[in-house]
N, C-alpha and C. Protein backbone atom coordinates (compact mmCIF):
# COMPACT_ATOMS: atom_id res chain seq x y z
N UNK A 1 2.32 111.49 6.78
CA UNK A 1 1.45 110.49 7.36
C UNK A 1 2.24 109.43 8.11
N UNK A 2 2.99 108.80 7.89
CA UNK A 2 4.61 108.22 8.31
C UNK A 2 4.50 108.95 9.62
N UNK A 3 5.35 110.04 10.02
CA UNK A 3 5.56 109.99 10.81
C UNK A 3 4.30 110.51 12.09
N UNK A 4 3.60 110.56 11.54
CA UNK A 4 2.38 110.73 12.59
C UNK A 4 2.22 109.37 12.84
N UNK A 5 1.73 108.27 12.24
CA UNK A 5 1.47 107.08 12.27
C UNK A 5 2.93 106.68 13.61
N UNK A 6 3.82 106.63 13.48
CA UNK A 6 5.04 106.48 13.99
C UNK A 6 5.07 107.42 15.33
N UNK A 7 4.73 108.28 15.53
CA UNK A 7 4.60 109.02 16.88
C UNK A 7 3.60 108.57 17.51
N UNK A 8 2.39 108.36 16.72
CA UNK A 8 1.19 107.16 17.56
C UNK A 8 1.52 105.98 18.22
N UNK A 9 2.25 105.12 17.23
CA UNK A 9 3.31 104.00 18.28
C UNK A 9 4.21 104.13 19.17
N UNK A 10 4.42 104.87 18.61
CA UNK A 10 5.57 105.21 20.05
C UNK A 10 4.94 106.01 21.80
N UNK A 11 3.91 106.53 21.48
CA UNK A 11 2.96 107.32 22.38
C UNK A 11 2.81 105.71 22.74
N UNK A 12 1.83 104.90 22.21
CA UNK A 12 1.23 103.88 22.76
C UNK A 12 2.49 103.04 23.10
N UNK A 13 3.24 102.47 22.53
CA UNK A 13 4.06 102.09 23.28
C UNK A 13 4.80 102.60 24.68
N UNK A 14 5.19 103.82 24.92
CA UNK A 14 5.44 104.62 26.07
C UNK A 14 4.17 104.46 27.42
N UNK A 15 3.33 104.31 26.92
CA UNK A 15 2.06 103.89 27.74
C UNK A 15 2.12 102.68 28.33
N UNK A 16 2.21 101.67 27.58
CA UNK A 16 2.52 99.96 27.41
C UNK A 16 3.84 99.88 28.48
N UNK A 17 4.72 100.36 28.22
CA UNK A 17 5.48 100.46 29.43
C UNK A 17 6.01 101.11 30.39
N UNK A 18 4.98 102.20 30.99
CA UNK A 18 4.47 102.93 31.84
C UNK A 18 3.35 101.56 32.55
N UNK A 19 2.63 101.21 32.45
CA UNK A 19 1.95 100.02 32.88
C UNK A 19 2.48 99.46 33.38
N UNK A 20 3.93 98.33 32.53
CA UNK A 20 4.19 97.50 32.37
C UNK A 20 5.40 97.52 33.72
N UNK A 21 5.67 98.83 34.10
CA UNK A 21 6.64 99.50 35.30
C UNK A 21 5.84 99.27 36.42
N UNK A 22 4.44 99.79 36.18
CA UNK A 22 4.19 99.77 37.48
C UNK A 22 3.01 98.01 38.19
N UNK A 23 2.86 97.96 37.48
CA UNK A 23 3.00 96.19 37.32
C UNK A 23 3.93 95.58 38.00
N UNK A 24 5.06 95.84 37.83
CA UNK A 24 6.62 95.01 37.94
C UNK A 24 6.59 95.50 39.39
N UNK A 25 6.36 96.46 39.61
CA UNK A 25 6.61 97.15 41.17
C UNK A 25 5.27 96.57 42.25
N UNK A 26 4.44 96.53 41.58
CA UNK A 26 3.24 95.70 42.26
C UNK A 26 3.58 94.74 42.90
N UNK A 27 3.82 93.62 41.31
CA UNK A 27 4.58 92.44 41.77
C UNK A 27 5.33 92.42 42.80
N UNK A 28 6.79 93.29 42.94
CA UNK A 28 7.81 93.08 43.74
C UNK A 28 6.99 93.16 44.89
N UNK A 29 6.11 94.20 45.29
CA UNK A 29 5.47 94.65 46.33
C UNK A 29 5.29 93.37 47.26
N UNK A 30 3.96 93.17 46.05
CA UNK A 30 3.60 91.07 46.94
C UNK A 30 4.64 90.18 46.89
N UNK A 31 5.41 90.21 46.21
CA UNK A 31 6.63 88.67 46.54
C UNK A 31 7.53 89.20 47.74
N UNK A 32 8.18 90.43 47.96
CA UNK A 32 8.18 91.15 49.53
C UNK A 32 7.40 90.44 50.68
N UNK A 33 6.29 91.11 50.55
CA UNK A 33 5.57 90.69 51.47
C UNK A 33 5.69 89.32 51.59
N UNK A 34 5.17 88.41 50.52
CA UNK A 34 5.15 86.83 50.73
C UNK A 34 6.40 86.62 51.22
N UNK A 35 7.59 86.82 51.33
CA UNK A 35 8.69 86.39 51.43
C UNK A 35 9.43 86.93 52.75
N UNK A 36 8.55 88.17 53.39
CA UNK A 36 8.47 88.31 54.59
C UNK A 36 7.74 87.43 55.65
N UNK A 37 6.80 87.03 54.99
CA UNK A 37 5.41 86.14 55.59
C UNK A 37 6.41 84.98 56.24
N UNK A 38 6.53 84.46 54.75
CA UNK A 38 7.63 83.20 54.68
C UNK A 38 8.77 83.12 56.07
N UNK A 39 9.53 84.29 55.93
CA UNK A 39 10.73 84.23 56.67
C UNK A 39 10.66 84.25 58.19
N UNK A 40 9.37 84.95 58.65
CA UNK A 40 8.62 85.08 59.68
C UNK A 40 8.00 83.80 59.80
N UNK A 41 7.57 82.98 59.62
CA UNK A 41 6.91 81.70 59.83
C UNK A 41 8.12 80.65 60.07
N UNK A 42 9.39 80.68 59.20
CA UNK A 42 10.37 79.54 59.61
C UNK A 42 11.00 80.24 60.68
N UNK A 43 10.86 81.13 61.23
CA UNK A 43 11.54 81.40 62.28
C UNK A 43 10.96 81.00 63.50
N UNK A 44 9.50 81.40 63.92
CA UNK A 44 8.66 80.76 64.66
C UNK A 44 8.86 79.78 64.80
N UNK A 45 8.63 78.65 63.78
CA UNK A 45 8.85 77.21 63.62
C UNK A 45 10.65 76.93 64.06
N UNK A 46 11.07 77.52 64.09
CA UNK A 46 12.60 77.44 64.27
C UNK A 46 12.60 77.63 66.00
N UNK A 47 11.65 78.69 66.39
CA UNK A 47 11.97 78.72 67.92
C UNK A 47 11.23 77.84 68.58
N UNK A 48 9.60 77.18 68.03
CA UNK A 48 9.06 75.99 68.41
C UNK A 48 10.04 74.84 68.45
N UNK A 49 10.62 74.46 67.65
CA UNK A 49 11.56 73.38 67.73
C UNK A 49 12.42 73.24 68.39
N UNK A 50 13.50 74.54 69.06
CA UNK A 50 14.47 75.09 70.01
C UNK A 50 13.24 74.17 71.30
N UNK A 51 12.20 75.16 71.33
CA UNK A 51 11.46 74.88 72.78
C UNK A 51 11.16 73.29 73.24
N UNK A 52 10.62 72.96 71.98
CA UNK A 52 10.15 71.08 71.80
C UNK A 52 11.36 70.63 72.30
N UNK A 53 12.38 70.63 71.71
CA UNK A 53 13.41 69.63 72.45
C UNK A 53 13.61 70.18 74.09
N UNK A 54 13.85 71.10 74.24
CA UNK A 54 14.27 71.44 75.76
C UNK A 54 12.81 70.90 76.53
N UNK A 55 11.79 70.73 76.25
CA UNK A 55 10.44 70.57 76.83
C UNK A 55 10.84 69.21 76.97
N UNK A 56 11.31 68.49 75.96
CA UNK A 56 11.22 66.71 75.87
C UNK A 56 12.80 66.27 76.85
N UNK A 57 13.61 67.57 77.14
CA UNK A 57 14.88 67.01 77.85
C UNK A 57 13.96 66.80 79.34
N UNK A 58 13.03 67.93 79.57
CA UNK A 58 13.09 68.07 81.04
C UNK A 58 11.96 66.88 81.47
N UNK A 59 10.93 66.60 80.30
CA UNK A 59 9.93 65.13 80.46
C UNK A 59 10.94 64.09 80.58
N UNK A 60 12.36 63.99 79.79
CA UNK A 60 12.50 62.61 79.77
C UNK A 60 13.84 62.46 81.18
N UNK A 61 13.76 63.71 81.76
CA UNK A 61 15.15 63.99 82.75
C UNK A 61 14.00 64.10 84.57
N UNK A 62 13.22 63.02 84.81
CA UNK A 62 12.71 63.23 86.13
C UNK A 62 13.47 64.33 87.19
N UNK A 63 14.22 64.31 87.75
CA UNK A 63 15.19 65.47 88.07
C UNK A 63 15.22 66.73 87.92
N UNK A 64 15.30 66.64 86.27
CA UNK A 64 15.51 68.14 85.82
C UNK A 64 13.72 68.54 86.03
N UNK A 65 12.81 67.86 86.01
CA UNK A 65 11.57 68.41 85.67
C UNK A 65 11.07 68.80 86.94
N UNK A 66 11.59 67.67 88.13
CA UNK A 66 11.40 68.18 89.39
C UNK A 66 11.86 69.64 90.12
N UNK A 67 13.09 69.80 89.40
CA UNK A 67 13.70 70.82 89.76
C UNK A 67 13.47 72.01 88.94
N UNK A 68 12.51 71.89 87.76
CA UNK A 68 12.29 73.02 86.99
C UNK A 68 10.64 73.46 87.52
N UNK A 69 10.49 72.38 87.85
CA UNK A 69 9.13 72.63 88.75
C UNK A 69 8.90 73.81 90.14
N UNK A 70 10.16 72.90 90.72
CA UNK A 70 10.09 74.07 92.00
C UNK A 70 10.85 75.47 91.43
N UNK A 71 11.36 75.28 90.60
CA UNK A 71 12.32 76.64 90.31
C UNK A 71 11.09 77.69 89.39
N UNK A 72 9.82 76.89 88.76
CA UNK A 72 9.03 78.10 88.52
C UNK A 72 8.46 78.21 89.69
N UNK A 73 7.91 77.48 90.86
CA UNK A 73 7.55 78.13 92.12
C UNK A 73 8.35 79.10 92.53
N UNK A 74 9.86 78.69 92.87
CA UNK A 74 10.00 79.76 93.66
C UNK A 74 11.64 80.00 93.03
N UNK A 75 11.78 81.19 92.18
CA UNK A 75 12.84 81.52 92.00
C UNK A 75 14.07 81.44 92.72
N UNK A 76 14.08 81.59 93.65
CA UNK A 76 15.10 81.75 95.17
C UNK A 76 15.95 80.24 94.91
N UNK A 77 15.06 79.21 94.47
CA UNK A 77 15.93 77.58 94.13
C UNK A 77 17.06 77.81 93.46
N UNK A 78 16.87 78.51 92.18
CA UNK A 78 17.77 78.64 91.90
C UNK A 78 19.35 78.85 92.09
């Protein structure tokens, strides 16, 4: 009786972490993803900020804005 009782736990336990595996892999699944999400969003925000300043050189540089003006008209300024 022992060891039947004892092969029952162990069955159910083997189950318990058969679950408990694929759970863990779930998890990893979504913190992946979130952490792709993540890494993808400060990068964006990383190239917005690159752009913001060069946008605020050529507002606060009359010159440069004049000349970035005609240079999207007409390439050839360049």
């Amino acid at each position: 009786m022992k060891l039947d009782q004892l092969q029952g736990w162990a069955f159910i336990a083997e189950i318990i972490g058969g679950i408990a595996i694929v759970l863990s892999i779930l998890y990893l699944a979504v913190e992946t993803r979130n952490n792709t999400n993540t890494i993808q969003s400060q990068t964006s925000q990383g190239l917005l900020e690159l752009s913001n300043s060069y946008q605020l050189e050529v507002i606060g540089n009359p010159e440069l804005a004049d000349y970035f003006g005609e240079a999207t008209k007409n390439l050839k300024v360049l």
